[in-house]
Protein backbone atom coordinates (compact mmCIF):
# COMPACT_ATOMS: atom_id res chain seq x y z
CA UNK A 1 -1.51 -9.53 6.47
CA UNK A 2 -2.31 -12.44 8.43
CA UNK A 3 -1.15 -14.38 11.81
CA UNK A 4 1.35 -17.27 11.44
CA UNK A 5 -1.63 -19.54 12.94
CA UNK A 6 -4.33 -18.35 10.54
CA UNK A 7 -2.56 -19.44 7.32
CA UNK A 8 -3.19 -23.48 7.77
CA UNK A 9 -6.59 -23.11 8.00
CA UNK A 10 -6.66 -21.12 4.44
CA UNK A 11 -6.91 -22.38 0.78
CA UNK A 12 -3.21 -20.46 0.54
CA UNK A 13 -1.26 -18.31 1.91
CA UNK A 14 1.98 -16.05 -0.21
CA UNK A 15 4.92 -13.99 0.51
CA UNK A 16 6.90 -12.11 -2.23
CA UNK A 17 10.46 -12.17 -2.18
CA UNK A 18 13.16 -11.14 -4.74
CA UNK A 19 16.21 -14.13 -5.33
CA UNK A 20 19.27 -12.86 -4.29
CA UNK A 21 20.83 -15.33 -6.97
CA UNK A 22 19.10 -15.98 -10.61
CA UNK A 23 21.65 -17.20 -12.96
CA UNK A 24 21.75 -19.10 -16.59
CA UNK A 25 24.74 -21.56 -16.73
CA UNK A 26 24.81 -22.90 -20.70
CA UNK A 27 27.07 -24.03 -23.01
CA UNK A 28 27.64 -28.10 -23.99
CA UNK A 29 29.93 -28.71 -20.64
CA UNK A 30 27.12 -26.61 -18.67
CA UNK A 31 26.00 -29.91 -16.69
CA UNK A 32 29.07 -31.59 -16.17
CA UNK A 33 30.66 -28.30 -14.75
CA UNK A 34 27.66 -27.80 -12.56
CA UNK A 35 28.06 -31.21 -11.50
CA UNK A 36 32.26 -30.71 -10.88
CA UNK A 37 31.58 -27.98 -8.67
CA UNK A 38 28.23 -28.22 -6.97
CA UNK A 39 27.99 -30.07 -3.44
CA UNK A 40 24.85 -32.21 -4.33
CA UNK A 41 24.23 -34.96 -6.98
CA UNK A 42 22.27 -33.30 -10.51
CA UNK A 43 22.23 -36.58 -12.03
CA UNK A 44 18.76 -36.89 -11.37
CA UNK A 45 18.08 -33.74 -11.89
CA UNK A 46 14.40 -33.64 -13.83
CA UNK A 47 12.77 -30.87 -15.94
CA UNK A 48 10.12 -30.20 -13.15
CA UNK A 49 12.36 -30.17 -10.07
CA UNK A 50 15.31 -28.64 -8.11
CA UNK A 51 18.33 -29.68 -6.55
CA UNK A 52 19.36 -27.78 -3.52
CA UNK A 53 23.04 -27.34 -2.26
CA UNK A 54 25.76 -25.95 -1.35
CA UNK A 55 29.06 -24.01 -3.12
CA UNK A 56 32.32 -24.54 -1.27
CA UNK A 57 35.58 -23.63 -1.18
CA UNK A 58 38.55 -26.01 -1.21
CA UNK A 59 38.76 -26.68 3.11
CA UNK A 60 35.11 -27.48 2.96
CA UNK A 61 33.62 -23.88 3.76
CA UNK A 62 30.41 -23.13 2.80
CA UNK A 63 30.27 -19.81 0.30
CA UNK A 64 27.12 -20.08 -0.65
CA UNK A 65 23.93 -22.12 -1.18
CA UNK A 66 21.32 -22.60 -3.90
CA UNK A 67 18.52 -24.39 -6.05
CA UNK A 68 19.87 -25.76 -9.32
CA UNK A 69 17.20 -26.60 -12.12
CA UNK A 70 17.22 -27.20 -15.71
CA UNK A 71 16.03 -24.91 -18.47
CA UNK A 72 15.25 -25.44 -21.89
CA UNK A 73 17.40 -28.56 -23.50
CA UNK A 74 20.18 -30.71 -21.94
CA UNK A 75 22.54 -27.72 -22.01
CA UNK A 76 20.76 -24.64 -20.05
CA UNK A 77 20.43 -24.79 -16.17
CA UNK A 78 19.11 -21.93 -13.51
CA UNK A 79 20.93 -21.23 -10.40
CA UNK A 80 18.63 -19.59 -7.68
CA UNK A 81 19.12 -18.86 -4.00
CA UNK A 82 17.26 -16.63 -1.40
CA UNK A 83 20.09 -15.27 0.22
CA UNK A 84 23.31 -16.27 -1.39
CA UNK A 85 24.41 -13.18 -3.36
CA UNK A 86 24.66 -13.43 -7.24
CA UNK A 87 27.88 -12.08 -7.27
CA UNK A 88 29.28 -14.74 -4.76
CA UNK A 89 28.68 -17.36 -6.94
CA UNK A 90 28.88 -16.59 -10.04
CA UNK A 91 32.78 -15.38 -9.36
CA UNK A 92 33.33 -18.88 -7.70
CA UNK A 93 32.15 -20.34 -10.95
CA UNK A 94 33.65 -18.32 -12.91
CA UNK A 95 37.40 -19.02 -11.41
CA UNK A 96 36.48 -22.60 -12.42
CA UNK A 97 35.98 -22.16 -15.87
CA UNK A 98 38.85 -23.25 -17.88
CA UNK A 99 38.19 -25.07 -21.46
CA UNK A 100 34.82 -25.93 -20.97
CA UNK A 101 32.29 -24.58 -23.10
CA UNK A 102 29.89 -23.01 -20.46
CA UNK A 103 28.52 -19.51 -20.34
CA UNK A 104 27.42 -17.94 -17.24
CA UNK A 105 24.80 -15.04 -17.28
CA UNK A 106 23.65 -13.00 -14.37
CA UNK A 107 19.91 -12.28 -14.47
CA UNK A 108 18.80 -11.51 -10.83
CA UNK A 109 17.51 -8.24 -12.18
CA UNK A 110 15.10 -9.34 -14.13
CA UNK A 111 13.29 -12.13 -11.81
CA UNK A 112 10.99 -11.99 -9.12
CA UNK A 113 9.58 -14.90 -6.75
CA UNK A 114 6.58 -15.90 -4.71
CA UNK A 115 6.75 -18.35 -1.97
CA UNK A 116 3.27 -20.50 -1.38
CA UNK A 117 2.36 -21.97 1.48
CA UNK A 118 -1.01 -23.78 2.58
CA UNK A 119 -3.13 -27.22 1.92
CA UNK A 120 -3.16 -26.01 -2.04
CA UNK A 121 0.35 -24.38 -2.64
CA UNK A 122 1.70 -26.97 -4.99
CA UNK A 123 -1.49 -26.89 -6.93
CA UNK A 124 -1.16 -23.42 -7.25
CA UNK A 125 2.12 -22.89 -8.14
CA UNK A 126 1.38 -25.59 -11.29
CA UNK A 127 -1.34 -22.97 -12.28
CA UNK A 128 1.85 -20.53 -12.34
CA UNK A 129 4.32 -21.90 -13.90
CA UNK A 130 1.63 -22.69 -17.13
CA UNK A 131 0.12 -19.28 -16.77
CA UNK A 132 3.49 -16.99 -16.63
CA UNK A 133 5.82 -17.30 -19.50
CA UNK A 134 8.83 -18.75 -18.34
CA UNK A 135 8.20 -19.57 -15.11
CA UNK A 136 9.86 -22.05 -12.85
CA UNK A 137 8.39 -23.91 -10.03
CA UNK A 138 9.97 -26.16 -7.01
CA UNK A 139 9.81 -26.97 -3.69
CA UNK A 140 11.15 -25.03 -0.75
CA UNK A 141 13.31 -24.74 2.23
CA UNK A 142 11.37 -22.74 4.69
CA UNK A 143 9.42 -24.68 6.89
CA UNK A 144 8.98 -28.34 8.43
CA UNK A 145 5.61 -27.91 6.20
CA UNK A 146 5.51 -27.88 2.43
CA UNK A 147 6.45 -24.90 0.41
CA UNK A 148 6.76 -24.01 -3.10
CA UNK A 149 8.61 -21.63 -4.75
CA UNK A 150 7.43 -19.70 -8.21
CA UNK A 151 10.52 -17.53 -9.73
CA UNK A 152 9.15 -15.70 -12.86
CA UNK A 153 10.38 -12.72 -15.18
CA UNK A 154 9.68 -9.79 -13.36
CA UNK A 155 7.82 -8.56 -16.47
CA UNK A 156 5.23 -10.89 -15.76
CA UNK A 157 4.61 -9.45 -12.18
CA UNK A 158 1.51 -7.78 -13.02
CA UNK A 159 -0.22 -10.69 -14.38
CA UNK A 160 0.21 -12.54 -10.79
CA UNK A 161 -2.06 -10.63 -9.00
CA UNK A 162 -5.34 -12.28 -10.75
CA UNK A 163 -3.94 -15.67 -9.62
CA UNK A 164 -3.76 -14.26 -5.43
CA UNK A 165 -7.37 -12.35 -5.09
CA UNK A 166 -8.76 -14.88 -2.76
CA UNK A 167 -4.83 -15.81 -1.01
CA UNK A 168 -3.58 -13.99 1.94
CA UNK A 169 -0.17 -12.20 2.20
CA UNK A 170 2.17 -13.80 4.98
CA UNK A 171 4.34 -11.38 6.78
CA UNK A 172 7.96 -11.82 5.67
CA UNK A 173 8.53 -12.32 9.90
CA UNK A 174 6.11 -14.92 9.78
CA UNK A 175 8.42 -17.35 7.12
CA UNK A 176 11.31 -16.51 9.35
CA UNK A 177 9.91 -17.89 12.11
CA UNK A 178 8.94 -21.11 10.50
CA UNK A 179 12.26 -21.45 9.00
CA UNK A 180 14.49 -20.88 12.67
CA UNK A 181 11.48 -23.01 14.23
CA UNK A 182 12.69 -25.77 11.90
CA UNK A 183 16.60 -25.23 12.17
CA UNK A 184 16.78 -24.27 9.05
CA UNK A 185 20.04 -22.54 7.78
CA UNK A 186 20.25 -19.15 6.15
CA UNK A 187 22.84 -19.18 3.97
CA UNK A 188 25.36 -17.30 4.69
CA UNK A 189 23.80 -15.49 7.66
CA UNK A 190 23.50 -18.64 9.99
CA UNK A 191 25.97 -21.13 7.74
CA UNK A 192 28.76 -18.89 6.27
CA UNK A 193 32.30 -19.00 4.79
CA UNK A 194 33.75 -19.82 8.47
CA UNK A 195 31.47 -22.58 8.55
CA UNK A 196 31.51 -25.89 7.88
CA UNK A 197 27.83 -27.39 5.99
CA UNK A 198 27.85 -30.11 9.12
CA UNK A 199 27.39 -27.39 11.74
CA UNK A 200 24.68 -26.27 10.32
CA UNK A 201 22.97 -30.08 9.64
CA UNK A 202 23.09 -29.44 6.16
CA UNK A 203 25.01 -32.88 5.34
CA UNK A 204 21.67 -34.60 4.76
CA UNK A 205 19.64 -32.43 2.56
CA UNK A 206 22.99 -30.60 0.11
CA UNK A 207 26.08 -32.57 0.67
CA UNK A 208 26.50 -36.09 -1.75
CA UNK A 209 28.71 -38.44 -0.70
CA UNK A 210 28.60 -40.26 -4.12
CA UNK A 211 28.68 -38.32 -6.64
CA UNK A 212 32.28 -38.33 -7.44
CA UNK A 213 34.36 -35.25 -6.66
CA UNK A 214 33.69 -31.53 -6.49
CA UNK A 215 35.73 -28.84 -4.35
CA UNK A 216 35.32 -29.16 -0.98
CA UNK A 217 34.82 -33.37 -1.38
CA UNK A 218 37.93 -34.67 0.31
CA UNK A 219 36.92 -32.74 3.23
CA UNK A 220 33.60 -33.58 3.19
CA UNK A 221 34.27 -37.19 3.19
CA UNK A 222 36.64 -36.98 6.09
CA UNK A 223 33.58 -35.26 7.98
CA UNK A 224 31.82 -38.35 7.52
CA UNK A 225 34.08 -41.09 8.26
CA UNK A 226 35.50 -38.79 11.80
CA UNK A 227 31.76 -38.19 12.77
CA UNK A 228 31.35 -35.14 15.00
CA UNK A 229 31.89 -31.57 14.34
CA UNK A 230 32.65 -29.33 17.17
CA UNK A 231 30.30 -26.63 16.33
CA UNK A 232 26.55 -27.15 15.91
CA UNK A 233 23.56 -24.34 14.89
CA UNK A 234 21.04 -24.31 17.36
CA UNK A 235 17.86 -22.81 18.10
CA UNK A 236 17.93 -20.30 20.55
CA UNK A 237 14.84 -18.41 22.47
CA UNK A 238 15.53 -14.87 24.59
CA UNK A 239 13.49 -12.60 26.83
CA UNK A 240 13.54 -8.54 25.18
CA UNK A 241 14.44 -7.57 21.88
CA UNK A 242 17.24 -9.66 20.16
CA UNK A 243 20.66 -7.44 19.79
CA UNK A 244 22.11 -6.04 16.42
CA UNK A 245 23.50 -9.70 15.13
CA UNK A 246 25.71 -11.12 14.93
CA UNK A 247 26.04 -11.50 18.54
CA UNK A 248 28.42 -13.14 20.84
CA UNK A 249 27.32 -15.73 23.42
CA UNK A 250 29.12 -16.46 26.50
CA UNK A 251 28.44 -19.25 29.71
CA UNK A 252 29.58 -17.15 32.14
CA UNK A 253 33.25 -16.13 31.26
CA UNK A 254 33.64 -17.89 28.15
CA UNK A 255 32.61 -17.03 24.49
CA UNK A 256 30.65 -20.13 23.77
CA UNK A 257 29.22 -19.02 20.57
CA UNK A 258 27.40 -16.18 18.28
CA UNK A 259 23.69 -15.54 17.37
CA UNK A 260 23.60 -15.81 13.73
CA UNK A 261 20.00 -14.72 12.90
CA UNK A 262 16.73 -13.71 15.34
CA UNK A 263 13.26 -12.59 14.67
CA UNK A 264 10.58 -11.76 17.54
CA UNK A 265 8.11 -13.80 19.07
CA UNK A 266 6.16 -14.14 22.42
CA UNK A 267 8.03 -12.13 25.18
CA UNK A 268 11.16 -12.20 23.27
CA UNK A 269 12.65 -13.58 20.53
CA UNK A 270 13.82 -16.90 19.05
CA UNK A 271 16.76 -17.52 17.01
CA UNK A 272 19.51 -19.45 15.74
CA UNK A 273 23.05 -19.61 16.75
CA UNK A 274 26.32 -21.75 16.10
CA UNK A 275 27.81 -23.09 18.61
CA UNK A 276 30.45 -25.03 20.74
CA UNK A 277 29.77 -28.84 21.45
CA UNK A 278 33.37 -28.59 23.64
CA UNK A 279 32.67 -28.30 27.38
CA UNK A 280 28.79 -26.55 26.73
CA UNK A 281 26.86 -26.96 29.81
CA UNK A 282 22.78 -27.88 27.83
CA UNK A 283 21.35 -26.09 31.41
CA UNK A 284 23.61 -23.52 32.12
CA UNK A 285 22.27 -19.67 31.44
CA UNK A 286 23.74 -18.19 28.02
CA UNK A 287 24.53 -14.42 28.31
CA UNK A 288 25.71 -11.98 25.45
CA UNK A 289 28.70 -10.61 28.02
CA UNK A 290 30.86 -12.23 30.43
CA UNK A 291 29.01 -13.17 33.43
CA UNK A 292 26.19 -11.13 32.16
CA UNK A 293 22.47 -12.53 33.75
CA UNK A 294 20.41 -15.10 31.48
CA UNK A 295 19.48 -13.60 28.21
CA UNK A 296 18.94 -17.00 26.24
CA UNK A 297 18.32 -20.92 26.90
CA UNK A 298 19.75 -23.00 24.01
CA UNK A 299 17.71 -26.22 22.92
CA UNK A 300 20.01 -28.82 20.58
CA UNK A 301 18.26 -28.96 17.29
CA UNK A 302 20.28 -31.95 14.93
């Protein structure tokens, strides 16, 4: 294992993780479906790429997030996510399947992943994808710095280790960090089915505003012609260890908000948490009781 700090200086750096969501979507209709339901455009969508974004329900909630890519041919596409479960969405795409010609498999099971991370991670994972049969390789959502994915059958997992003798394995904490350091969302820990995508500043990067409709459209299009949401994720930092989560937040007597998702760092503990934009005082002390002494100091991240 290595420190956070260490890992820019090397050649590369990994961490293993296992995709909470791997699914086939095929059938002649499989694209135009995908593109019915998913938040973000897949017109463009090209062989060696991913499109990330977001599953919603009909008022605009966010049920779950994930990487769409294409497979083999115009008709087979790969729906991946690190946190989203399988089962999630493959049941919302399943209770949108009517006439259209469009199997759905669940294959989690039998895929593994590798995030890369360093001055030579997208060189690397090219290496991957042509050295493990059926590999897939894209670009992730971890860090402000580049990072690339590499989701392969898990029966190729003993093969990887000749291509990481002279990498270093990050600590799974280590990615966490990076990713609340950046603001990113967790999906659904930080950004969940109570949630709007805007809260969590996810309108830039998984929410098209045209592409045409897809559930959860109308209300994303009023979000952008009203402007402001009233709830916003933001990055959090706390002296001691961070509580069991989620966690409430108050300004003195009131509930201002919840810690969604923590890891530790230098005296304490950083994290991110949605919260109210309605009467929040930027200054004030946070507390996770009413009236209890400063715990946390919230800093706006957009």
């Amino acid at each position: 294992m290595i420190k956070g700090e260490q890992i820019f200086q090397q050649t590369m750096a990994f961490s293993r993780w296992q995709p909470a969501a791997w699914l086939r979507i095929s059938g002649e209709d499989a694209g135009s479906f995908l593109q019915g339901q998913f938040s973000n455009d897949l017109r463009g969508l090209e062989s060696d790429a991913a499109v990330y974004g977001l599953w919603l329900n009909h008022k605009g909630r966010v049920l779950a997030d994930s990487f769409i890519l294409r497979g083999a041919g115009h008709s087979e596409f790969w729906v991946g996510s690190y946190e989203s479960s399988s089962l999630v969405i493959r049941e919302r795409l399943e209770a949108y399947v009517i006439a259209d010609d469009v199997v759905i498999e669940d294959q989690t099971e039998a895929w593994s992943a590798i995030a890369l991370i360093g001055p030579q991670a997208r060189e690397r994972a090219t290496v991957l994808k042509e050295s493990l049969a059926g590999a897939f390789v894209f670009r992730g959502r971890r860090m402000q710095d580049e990072s690339w994915e590499c989701v392969f059958p898990a029966a190729e997992v003993e093969r990887l280790a000749a291509f990481l003798t002279d990498s270093s394995e990050c600590p799974a904490a280590e990615l966490e960090r990076w990713r609340i350091d950046a603001g990113v969302p967790a999906v659904p820990r930080d950004i969940g089915p109570a949630d709007l995508p805007n809260e969590g500043g996810l309108e830039a990067d998984a929410i098209s505003y045209t592409k045409g409709c897809y559930l959860g459209q109308e209300v994303m299009a009023r979000l952008k012609s009203m402007g402001q949401v009233r709830r916003r994720l933001m990055r959090v930092t706390g002296r001691g260890a961070a509580p069991a989560l989620p966690a409430p937040l108050y300004q003195g007597e009131r509930k201002v908000g919840e810690l969604r998702s923590a890891v530790d760092a230098a005296e304490g503990f950083v994290g991110l948490a949605l919260m109210t934009l309605l009467n929040l005082a930027a200054d004030a002390p946070l507390g996770f009781a009413p009236g209890a002494e400063t715990v946390i100091l919230a800093e706006h991240r957009p």
